[in-house]
N, C-alpha and C. Protein backbone atom coordinates (compact mmCIF):
# COMPACT_ATOMS: atom_id res chain seq x y z
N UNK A 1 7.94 9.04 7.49
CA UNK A 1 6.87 8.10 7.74
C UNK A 1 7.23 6.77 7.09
N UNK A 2 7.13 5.81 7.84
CA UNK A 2 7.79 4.39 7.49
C UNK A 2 6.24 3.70 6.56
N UNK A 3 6.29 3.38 5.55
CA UNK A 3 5.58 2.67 4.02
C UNK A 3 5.57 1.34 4.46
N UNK A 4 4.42 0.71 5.12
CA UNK A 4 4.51 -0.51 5.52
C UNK A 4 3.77 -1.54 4.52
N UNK A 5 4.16 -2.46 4.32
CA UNK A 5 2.88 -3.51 3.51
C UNK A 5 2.72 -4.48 3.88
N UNK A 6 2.00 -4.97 4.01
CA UNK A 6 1.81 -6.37 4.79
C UNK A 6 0.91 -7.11 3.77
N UNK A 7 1.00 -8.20 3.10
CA UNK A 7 0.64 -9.16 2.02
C UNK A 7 0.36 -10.71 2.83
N UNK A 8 -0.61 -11.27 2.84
CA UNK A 8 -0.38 -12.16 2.46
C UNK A 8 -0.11 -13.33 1.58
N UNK A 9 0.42 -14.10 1.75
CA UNK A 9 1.33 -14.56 0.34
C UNK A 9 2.87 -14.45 0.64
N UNK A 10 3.74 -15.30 -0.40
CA UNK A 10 4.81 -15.26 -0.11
C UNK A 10 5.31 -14.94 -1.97
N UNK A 11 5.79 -13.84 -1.77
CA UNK A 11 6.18 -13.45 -2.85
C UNK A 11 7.32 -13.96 -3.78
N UNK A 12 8.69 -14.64 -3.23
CA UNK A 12 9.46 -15.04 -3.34
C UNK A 12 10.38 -14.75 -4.49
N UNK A 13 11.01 -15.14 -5.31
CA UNK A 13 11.82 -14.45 -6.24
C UNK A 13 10.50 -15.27 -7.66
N UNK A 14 10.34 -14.05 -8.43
CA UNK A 14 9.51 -13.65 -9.56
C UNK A 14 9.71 -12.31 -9.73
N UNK A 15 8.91 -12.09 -11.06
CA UNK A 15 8.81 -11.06 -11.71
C UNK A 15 8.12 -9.79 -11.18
N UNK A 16 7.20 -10.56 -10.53
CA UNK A 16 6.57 -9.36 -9.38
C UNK A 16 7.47 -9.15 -8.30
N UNK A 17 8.20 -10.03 -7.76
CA UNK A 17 9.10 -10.08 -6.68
C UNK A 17 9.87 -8.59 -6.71
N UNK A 18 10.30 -8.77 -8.25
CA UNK A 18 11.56 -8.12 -8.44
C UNK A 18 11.06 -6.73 -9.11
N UNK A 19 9.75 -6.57 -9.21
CA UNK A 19 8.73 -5.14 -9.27
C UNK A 19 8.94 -4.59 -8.42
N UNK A 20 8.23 -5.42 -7.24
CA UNK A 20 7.99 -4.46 -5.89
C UNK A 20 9.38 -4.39 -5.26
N UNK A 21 10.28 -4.63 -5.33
CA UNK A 21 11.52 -4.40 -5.11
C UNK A 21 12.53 -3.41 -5.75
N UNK A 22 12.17 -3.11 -7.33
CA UNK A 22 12.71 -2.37 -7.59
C UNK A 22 11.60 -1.02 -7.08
N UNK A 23 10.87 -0.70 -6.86
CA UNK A 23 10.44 0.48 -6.99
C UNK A 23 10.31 0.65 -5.49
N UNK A 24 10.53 -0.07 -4.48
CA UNK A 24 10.38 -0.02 -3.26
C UNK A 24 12.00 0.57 -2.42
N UNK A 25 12.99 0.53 -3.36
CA UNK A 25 14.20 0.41 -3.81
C UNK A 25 14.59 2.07 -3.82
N UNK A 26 13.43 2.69 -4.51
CA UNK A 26 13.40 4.00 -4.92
C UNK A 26 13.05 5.59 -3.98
N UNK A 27 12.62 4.46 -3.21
CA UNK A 27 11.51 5.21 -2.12
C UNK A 27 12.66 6.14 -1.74
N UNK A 28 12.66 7.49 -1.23
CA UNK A 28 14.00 7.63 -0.42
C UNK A 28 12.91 7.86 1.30
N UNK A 29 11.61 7.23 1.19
CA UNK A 29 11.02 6.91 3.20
C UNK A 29 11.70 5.63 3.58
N UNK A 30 11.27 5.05 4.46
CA UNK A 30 11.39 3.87 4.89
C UNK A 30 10.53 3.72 4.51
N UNK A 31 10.49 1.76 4.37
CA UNK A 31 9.61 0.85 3.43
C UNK A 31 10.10 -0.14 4.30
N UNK A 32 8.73 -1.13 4.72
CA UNK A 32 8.80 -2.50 5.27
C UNK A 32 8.06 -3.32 4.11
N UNK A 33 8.37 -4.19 4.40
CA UNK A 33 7.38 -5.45 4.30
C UNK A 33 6.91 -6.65 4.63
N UNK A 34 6.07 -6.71 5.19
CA UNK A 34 5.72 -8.39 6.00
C UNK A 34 4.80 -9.06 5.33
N UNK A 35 5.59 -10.12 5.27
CA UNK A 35 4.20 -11.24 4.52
C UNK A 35 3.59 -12.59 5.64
N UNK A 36 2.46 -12.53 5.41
CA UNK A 36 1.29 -13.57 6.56
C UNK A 36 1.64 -14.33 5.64
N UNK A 37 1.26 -15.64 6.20
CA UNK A 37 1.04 -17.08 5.78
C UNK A 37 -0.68 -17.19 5.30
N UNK A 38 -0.89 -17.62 4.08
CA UNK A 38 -2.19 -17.82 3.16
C UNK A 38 -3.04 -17.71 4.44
N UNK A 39 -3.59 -18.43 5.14
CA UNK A 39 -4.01 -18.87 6.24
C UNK A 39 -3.67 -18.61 7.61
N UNK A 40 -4.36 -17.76 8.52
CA UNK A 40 -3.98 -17.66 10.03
C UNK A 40 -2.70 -16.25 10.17
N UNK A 41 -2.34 -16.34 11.32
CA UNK A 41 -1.68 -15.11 11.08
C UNK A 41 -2.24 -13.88 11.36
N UNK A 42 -1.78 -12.81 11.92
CA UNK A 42 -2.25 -11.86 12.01
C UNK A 42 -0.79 -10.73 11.64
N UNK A 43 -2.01 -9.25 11.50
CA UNK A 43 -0.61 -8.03 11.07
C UNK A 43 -0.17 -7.87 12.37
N UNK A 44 0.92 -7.54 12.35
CA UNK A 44 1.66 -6.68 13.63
C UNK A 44 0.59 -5.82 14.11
N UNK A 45 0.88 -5.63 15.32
CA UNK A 45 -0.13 -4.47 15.86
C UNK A 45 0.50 -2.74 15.30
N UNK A 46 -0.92 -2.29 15.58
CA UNK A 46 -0.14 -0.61 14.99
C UNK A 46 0.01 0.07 16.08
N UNK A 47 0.39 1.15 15.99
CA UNK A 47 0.75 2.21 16.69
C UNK A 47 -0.35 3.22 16.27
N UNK A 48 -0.85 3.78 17.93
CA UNK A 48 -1.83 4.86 17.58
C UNK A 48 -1.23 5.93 16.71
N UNK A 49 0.07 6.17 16.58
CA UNK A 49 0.47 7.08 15.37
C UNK A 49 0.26 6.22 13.87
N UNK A 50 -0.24 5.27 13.54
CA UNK A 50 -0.26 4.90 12.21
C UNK A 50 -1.68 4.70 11.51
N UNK A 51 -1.26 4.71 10.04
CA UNK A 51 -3.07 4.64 9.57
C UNK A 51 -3.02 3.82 8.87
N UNK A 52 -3.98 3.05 8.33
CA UNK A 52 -4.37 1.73 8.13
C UNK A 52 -5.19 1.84 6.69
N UNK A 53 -4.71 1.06 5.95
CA UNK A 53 -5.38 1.61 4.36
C UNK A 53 -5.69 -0.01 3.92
N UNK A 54 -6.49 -0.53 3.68
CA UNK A 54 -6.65 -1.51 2.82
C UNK A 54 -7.08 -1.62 1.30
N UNK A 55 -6.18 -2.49 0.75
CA UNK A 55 -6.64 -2.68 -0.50
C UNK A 55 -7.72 -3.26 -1.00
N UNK A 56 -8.85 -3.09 -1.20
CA UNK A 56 -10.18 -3.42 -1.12
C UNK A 56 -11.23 -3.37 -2.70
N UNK A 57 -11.41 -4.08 -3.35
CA UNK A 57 -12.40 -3.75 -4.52
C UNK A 57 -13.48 -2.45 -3.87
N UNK A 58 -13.93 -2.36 -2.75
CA UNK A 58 -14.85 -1.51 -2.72
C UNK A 58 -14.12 0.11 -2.41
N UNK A 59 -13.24 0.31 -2.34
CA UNK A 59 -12.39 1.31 -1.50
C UNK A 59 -12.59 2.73 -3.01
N UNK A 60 -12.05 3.57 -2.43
CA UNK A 60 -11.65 4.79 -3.25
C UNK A 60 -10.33 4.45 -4.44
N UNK A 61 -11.01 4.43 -5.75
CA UNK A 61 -10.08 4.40 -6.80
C UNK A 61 -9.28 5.96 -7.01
N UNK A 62 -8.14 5.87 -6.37
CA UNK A 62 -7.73 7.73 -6.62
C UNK A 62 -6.76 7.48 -7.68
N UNK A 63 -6.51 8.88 -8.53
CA UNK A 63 -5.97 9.18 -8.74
C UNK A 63 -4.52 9.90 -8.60
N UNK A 64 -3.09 9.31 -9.08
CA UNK A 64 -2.11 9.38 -8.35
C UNK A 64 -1.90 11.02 -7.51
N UNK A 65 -1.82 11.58 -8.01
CA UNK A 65 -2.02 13.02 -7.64
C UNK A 65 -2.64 13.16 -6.26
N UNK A 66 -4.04 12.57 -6.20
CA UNK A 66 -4.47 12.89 -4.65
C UNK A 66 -4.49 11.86 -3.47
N UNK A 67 -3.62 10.54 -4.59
CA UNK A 67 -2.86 9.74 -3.07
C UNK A 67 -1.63 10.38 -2.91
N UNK A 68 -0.98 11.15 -3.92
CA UNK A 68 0.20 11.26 -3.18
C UNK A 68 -0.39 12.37 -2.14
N UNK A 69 -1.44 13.74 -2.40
CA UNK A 69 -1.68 14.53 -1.50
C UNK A 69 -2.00 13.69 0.05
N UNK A 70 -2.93 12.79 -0.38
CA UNK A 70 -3.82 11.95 1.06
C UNK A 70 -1.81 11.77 1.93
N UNK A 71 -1.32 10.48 1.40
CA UNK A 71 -0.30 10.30 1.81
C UNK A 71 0.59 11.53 2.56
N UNK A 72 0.86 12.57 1.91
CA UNK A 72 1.65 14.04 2.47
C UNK A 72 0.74 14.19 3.35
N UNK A 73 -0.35 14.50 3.47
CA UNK A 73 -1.39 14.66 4.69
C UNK A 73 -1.40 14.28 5.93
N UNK A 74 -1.11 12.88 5.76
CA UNK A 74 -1.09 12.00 6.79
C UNK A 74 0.13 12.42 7.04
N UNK A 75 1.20 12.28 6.52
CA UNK A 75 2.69 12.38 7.07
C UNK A 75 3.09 13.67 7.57
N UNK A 76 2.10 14.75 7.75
CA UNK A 76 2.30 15.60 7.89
C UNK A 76 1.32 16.09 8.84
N UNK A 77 0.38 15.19 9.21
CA UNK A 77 -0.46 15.02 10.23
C UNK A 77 0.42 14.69 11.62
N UNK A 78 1.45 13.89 11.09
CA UNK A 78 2.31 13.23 12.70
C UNK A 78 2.24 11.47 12.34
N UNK A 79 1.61 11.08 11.20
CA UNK A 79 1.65 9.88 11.23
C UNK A 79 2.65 8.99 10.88
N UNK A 80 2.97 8.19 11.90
CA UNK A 80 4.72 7.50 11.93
C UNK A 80 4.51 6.65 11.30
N UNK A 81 3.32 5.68 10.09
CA UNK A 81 3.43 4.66 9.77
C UNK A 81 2.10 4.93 8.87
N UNK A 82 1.93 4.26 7.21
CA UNK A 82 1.00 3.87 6.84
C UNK A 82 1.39 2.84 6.40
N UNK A 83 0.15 1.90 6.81
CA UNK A 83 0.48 0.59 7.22
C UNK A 83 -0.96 0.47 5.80
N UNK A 84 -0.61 -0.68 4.63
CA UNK A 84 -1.15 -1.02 3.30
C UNK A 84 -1.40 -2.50 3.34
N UNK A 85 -2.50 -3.27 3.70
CA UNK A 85 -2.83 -4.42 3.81
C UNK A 85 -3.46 -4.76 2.34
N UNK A 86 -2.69 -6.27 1.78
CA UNK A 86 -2.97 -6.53 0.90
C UNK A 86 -3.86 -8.29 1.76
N UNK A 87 -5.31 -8.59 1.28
CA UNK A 87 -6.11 -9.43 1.66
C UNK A 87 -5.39 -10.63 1.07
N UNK A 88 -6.04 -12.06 1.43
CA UNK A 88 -5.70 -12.89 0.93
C UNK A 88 -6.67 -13.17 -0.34
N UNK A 89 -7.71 -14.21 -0.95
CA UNK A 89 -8.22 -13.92 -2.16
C UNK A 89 -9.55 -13.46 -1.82
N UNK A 90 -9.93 -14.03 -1.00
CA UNK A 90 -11.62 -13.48 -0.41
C UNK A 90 -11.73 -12.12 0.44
N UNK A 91 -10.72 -11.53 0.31
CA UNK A 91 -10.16 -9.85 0.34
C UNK A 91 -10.56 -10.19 1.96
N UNK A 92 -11.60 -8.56 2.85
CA UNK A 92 -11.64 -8.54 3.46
C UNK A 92 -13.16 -8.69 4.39
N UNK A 93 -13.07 -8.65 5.25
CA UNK A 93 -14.80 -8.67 5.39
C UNK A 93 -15.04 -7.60 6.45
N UNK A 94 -16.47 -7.46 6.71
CA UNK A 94 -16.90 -6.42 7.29
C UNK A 94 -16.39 -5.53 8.36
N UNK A 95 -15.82 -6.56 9.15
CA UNK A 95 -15.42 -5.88 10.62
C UNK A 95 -13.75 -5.15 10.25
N UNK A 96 -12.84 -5.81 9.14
CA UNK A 96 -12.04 -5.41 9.12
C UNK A 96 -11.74 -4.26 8.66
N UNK A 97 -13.07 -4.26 7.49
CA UNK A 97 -13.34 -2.94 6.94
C UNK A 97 -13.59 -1.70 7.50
N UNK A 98 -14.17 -1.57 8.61
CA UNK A 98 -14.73 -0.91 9.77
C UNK A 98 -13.68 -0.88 10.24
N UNK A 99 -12.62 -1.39 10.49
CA UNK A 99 -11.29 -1.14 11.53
C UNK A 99 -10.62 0.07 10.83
N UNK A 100 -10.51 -0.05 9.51
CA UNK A 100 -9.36 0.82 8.64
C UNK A 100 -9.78 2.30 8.75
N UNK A 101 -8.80 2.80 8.22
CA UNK A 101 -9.17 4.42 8.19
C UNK A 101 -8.94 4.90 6.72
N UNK A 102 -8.93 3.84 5.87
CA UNK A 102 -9.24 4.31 4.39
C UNK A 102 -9.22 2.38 3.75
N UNK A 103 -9.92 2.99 2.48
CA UNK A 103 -10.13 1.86 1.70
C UNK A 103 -9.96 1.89 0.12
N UNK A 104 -8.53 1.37 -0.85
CA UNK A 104 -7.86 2.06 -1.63
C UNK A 104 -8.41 0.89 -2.57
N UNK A 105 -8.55 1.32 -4.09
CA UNK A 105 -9.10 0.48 -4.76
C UNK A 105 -8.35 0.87 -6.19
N UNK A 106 -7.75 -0.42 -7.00
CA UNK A 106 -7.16 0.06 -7.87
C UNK A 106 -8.13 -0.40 -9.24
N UNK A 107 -9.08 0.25 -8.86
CA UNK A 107 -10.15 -0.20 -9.84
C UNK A 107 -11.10 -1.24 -10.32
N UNK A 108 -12.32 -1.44 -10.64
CA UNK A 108 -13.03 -2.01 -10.69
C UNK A 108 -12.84 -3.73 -11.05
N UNK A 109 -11.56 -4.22 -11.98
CA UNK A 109 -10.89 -4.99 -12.18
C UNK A 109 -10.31 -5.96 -11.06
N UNK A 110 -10.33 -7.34 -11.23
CA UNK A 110 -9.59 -7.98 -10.07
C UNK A 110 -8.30 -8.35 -10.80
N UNK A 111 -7.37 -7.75 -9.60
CA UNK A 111 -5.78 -8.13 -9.71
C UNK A 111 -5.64 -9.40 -9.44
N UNK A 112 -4.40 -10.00 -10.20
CA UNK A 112 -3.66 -11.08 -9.11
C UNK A 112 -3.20 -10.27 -8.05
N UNK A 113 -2.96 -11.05 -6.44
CA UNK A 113 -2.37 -10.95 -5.56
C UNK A 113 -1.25 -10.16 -5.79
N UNK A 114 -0.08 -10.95 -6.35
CA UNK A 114 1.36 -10.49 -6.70
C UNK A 114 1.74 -9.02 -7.34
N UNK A 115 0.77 -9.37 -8.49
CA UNK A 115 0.32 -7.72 -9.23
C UNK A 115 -0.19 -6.82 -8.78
N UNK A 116 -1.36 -6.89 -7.67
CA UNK A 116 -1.52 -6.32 -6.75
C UNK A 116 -0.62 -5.50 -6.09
N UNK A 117 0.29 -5.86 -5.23
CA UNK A 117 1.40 -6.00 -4.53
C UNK A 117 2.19 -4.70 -5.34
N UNK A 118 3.00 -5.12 -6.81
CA UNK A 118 3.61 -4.29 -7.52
C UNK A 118 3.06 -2.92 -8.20
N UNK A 119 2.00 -3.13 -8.03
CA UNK A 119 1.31 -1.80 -8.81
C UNK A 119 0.93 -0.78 -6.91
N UNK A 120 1.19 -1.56 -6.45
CA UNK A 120 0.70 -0.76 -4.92
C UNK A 120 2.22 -0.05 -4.95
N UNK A 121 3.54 -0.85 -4.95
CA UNK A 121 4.55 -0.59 -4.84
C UNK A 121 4.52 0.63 -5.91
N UNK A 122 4.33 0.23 -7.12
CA UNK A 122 4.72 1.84 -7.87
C UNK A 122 4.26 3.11 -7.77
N UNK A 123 2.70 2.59 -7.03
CA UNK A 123 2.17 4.23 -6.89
C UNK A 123 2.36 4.42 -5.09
N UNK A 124 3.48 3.85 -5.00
CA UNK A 124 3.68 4.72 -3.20
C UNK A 124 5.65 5.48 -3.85
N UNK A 125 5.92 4.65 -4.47
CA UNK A 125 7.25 5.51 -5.25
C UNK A 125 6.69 6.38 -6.25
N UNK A 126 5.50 6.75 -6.63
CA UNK A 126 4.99 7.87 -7.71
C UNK A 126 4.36 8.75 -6.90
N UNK A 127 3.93 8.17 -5.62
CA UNK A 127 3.29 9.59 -4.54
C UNK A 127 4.84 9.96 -3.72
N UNK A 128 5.60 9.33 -3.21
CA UNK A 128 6.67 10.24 -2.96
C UNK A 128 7.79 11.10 -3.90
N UNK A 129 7.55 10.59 -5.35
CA UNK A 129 8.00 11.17 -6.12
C UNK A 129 7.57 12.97 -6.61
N UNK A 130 6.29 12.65 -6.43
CA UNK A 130 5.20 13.71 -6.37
C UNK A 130 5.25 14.98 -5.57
N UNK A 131 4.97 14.18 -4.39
CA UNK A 131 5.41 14.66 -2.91
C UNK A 131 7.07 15.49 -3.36
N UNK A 132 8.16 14.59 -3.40
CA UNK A 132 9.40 15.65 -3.83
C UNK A 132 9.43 16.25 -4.86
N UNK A 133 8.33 16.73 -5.86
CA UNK A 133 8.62 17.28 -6.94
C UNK A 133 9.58 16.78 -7.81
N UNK A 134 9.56 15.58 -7.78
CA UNK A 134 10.53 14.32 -8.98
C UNK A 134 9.52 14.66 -10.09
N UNK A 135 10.48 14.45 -11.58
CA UNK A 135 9.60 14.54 -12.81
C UNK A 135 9.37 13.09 -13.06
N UNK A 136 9.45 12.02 -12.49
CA UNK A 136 8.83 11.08 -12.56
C UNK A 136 7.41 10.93 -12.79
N UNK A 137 6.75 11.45 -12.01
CA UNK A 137 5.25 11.83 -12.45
C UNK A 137 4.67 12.66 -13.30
N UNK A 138 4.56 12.37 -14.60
CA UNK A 138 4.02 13.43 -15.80
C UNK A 138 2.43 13.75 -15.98
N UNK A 139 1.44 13.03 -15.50
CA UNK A 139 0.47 13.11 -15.25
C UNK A 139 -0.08 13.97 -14.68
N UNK A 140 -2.20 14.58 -15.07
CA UNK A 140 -2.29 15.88 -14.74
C UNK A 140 -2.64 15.80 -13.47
């Protein structure tokens, strides 16, 4: 199952840059990434095989353990793509919310964008780590 992210923002070479790169690095799935322009722009279209997760303050704060399960689920459902939309700063609004088929929240806290981005990156290399029974994940 191909790990898609789509950000808007342009990440460019930084410290976060070189986060979500190293751990994206690690993955042994396929991993994309597309970045929108601040403004305008739209995601690629999906494929009825893919599922659609946004990063959302209101969404489900999980715990790594049962994204990596959700994730195996899906990929094991038949799904050729989860596709991880990161908003621009005024996140998302109603209708888009309603489009998705999950809504992922890394806690009550607002991220930067960028940080955003890298902490999404480590827990999709800590759910496939999971997923392969890597001791990377020590947590209960």
């Amino acid at each position: 199952m191909l790990l898609h992210l789509i950000a808007r923002g342009k990440i460019g070479r930084s410290p976060e840059g070189e986060l979500v790169q190293r751990y994206l690095g690690r993955i042994s799935w396929p991993t994309k990434v597309t970045e929108l322009p601040d403004r305008g722009g739209h995601a690629p279209d999906a494929s009825h095989a893919a599922v659609t997760v946004l990063l959302d303050e209101r969404g489900e704060s999980l715990p790594s353990a049962l994204f990596a399960e959700r994730l195996g689920r899906w990929r094991d459902d038949g799904r050729r793509e989860a596709r991880f939309l990161l908003g621009a700063a005024d996140g998302f609004d109603d209708e888009e919310r309603g489009r998705a088929d999950a809504l992922l929240s890394f806690g009550r806290a607002t991220w930067p964008h960028l940080l955003a981005r890298a902490m999404l990156a480590e827990q999709l290399y800590r759910a496939t780590a999971i997923l392969a029974g890597h001791p990377y994940h020590r947590g209960g």
